[in-house]
Protein backbone atom coordinates (compact mmCIF):
# COMPACT_ATOMS: atom_id res chain seq x y z
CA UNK A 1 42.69 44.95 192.29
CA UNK A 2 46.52 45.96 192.20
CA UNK A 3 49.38 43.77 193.12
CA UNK A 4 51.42 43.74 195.86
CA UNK A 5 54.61 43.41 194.86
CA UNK A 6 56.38 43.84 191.41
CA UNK A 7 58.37 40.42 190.22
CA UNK A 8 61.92 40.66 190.88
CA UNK A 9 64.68 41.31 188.27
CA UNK A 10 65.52 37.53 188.67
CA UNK A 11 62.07 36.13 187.35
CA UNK A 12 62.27 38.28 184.32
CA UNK A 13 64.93 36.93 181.98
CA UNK A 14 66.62 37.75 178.48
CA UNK A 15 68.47 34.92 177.45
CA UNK A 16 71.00 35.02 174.88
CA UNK A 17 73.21 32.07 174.32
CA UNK A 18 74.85 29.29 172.53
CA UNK A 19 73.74 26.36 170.96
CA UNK A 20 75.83 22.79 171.23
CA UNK A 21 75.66 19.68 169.61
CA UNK A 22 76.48 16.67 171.02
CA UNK A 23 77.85 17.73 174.32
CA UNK A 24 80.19 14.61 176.07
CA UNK A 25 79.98 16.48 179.79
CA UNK A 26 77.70 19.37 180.80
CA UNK A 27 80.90 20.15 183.55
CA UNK A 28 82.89 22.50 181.60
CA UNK A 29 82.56 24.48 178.00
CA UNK A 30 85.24 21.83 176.71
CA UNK A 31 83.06 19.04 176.80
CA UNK A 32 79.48 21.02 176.20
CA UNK A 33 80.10 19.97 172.71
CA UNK A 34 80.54 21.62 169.12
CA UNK A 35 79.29 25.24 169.58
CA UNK A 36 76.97 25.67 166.33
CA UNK A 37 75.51 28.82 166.99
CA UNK A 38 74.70 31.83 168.99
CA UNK A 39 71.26 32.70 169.42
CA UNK A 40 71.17 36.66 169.91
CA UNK A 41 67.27 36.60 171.01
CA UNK A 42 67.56 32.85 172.57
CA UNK A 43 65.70 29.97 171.65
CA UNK A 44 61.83 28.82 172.08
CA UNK A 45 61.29 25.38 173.64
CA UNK A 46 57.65 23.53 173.73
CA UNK A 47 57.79 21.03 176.06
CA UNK A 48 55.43 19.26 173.06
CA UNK A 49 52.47 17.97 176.14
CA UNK A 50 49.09 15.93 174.60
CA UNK A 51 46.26 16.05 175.96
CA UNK A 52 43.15 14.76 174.40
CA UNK A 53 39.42 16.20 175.28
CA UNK A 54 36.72 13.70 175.51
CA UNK A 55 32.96 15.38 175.53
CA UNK A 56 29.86 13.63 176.56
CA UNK A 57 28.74 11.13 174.23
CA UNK A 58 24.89 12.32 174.70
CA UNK A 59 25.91 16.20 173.74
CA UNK A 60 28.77 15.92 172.10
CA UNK A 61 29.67 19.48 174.30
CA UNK A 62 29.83 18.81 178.13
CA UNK A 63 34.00 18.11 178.83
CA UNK A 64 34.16 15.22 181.19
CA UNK A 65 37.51 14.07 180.84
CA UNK A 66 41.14 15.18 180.08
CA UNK A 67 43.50 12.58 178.64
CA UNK A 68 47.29 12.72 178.61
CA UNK A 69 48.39 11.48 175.78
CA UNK A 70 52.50 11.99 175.92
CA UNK A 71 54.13 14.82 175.11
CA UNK A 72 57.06 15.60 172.25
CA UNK A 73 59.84 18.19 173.14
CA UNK A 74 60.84 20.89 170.52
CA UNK A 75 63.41 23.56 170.75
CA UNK A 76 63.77 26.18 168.14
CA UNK A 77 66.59 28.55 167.88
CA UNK A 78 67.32 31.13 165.21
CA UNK A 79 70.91 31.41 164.68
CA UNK A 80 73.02 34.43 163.81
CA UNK A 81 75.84 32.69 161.91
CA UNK A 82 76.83 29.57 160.28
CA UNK A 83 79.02 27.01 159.53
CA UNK A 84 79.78 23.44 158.35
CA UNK A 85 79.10 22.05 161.69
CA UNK A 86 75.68 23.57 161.69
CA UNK A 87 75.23 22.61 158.11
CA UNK A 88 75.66 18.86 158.43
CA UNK A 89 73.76 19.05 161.91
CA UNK A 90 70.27 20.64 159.89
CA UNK A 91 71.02 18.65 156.95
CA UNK A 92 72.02 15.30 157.74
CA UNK A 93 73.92 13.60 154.78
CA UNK A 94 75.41 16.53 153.53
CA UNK A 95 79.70 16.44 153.19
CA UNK A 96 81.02 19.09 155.95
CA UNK A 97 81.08 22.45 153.80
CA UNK A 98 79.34 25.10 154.09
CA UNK A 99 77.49 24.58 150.58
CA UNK A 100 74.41 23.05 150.79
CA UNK A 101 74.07 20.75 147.66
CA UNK A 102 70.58 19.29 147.65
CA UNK A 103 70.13 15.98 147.75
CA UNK A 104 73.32 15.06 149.52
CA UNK A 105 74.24 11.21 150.24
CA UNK A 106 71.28 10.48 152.43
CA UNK A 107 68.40 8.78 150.80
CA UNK A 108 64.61 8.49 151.08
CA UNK A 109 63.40 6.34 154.22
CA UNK A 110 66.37 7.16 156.35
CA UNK A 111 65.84 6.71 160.21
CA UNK A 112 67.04 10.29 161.30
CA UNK A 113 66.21 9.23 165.01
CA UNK A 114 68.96 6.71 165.07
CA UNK A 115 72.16 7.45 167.11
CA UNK A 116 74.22 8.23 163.29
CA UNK A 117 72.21 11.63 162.91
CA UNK A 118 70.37 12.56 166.32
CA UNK A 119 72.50 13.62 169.36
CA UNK A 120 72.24 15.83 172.07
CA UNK A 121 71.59 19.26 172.13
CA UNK A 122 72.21 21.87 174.71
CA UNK A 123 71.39 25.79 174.64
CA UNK A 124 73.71 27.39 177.49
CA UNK A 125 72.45 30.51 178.07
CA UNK A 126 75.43 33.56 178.83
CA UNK A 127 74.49 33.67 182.27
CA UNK A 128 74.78 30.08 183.35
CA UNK A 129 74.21 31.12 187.10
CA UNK A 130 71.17 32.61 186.83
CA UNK A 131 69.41 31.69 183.26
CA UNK A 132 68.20 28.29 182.60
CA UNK A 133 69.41 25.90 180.02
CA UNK A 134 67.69 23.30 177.55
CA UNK A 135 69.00 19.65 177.04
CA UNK A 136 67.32 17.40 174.23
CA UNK A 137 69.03 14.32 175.23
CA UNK A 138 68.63 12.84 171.43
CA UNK A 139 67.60 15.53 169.59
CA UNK A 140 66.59 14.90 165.59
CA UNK A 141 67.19 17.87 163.55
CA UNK A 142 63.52 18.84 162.02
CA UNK A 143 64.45 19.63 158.22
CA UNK A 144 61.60 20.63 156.91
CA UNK A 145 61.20 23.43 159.10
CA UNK A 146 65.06 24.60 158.94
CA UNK A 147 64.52 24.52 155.66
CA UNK A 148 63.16 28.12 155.55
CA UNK A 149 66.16 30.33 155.16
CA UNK A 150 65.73 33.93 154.36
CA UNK A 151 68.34 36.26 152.19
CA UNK A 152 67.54 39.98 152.43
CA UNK A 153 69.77 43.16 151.86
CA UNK A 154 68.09 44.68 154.88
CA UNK A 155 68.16 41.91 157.26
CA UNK A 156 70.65 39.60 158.38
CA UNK A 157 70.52 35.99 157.38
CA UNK A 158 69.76 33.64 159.97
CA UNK A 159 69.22 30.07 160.22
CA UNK A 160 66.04 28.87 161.59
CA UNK A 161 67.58 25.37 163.60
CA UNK A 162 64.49 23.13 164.64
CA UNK A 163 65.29 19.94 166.90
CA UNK A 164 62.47 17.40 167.95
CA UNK A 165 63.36 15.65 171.34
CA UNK A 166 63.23 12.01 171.00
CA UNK A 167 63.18 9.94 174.71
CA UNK A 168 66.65 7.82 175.35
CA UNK A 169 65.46 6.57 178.62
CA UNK A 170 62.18 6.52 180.27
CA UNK A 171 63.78 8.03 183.74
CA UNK A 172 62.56 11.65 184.30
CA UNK A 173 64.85 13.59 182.56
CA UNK A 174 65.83 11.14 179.20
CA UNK A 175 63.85 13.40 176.88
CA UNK A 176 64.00 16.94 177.93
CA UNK A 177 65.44 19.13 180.78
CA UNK A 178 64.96 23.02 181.12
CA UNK A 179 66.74 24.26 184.35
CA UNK A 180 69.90 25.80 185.51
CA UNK A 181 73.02 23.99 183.96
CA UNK A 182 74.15 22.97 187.55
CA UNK A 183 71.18 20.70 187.57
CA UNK A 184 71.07 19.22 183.82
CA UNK A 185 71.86 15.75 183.51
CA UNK A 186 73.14 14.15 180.58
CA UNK A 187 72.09 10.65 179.95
């Protein structure tokens, strides 16, 4: 078997781009939001779906049914550079600097979902025309995995961000949205 056709250059895609936090307006780069990063070899997103597997009862092996069970948006982005912005946006609590001084003001049992530490988060990719974006609507920085930060002499340091997508309405798009910009909608 051989295919017919090779894809074109526009279904295969390497998408560098920038990472924003708490964008106001997704019509201009003015109101995208603080820029806290670039991310030289893009980002990963999961669109997070659950399913559970029910087996028959009898055998315990026969699949019979496939629930959904939800599903819970993550983007990860490793970021090139750094700053206070991106600081207090992976470490909630923390006074803007670019020192992180463990623990910082917030304390044990915080709600990091509410509106005071998760926002929205948008990666714009360079090519905005072409490449698609990713909008958490109310994203909730994931600490324990941007936790891991790696110093090397050989390797640059980067800054592994980690955002969980949270729903803020239950219309189509109030979690997650992956897309061109020109169709993103911020809620």
């Amino acid at each position: 078997m051989s295919f017919l056709t090779n894809p074109s250059a526009d279904e295969i895609i390497q998408v560098a781009g920038y990472l924003f936090w708490n964008p106001t307006n997704l019509a201009a780069e003015a109101t995208w939001g603080t820029k806290i990063g670039f991310c030289e070899g893009g980002i990963t997103f999961s669109p997070g779906h659950h399913v559970e597997y029910l087996h028959q009862e009898e055998t315990g092996e026969a699949l019979y049914k496939v629930i959904y069970c939800g599903s819970s948006p993550r983007l990860v982005a490793v970021l090139r550079n750094w700053n206070e912005t991106l600081m207090a946006c992976l470490f909630p609590g923390l006074v803007a600097t670019t020192a992180l001084k463990l623990p910082g003001s917030i304390l044990p049992g915080t709600d990091l979902s509410s509106s005071t530490y998760s926002k929205p988060v948008l990666f714009v990719p360079q090519d905005t025309a072409n490449h698609p974006c990713v909008l958490l609507q109310k994203a909730c920085p994931h600490i324990l995995d941007a936790a891991k930060l790696k110093f090397s002499h050989k390797d640059a340091t980067t800054f592994p961000a980690v955002f969980d997508g949270l729903p803020k309405t239950t219309d189509d798009n109030g979690t997650a949205y992956k897309g061109l910009l020109s169709g993103a909608v911020l809620r």
